[in-house]
Protein backbone atom coordinates (compact mmCIF):
# COMPACT_ATOMS: atom_id res chain seq x y z
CA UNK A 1 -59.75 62.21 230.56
CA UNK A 2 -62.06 59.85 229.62
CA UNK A 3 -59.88 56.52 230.51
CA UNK A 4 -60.97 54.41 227.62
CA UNK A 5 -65.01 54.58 229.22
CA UNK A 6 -66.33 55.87 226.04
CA UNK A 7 -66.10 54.56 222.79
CA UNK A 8 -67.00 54.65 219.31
CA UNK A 9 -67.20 51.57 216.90
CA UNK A 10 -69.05 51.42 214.17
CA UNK A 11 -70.62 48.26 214.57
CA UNK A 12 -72.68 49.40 218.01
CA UNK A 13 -75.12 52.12 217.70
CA UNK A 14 -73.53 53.06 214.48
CA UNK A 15 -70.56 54.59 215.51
CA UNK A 16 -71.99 57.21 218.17
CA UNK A 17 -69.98 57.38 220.93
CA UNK A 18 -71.40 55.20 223.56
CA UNK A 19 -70.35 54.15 227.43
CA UNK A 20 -67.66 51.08 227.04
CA UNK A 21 -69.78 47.75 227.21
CA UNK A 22 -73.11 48.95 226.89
CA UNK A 23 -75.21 50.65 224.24
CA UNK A 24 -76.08 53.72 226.28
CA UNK A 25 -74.86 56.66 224.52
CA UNK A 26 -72.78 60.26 225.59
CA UNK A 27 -75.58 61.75 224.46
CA UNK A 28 -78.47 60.17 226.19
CA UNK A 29 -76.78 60.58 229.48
CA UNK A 30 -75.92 63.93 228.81
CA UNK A 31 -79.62 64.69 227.70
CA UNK A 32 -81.16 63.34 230.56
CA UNK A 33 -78.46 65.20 232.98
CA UNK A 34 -79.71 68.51 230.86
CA UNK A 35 -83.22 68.02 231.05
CA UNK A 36 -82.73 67.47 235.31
CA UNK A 37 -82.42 63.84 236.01
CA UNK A 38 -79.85 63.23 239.23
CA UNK A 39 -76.68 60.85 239.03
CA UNK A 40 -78.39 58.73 241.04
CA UNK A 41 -81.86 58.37 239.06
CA UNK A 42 -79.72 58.37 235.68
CA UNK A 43 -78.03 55.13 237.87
CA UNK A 44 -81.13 53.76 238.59
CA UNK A 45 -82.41 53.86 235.17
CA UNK A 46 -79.60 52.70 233.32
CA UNK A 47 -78.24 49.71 236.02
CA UNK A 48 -74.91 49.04 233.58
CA UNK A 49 -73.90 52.30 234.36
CA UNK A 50 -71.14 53.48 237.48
CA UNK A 51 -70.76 56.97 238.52
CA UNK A 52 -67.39 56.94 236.49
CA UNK A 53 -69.18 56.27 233.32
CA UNK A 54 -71.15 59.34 234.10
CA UNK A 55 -68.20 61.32 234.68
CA UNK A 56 -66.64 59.99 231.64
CA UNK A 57 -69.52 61.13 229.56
CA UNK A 58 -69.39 64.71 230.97
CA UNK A 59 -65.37 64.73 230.77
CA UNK A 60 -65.80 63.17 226.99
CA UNK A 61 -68.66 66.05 226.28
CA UNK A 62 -65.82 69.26 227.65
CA UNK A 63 -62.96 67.13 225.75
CA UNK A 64 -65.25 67.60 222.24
CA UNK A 65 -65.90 71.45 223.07
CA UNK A 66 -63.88 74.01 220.76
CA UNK A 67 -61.01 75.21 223.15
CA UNK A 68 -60.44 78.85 221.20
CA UNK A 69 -64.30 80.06 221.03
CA UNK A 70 -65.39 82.95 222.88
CA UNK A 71 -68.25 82.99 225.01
CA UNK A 72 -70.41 85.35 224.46
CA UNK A 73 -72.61 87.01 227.51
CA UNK A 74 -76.58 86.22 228.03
């Protein structure tokens, strides 16, 4: 559950979702978890940011996921 942290209007970053009260989008905290960056440097870099807006972006990124698609083995 994403508790209302993430949001989507179309008058801030054009309708992307984006964490509540900033213009920091799911995605670029989800990119910069994938390409390695820590909670705590993501933090540091983006100061409007709590660890619950990081969670929120990760819970809001599993929420969007197709729930009936198999995975298939590597």
């Amino acid at each position: 559950m994403t508790s209302g942290r993430i949001t989507a209007d179309p008058g801030i970053m054009a309708g992307v979702p984006t964490i509540r009260g900033t213009r920091v989008t799911v995605s670029a905290v989800l990119g910069q978890l994938a390409s390695g960056s820590t909670v705590e440097e993501l933090l540091a870099d983006y100061p409007s940011l709590t660890r619950q807006d990081v969670h929120a972006a990760l819970a809001f990124a599993a929420e969007s996921m197709p729930q009936n698609r198999p995975v298939a083995a590597a």
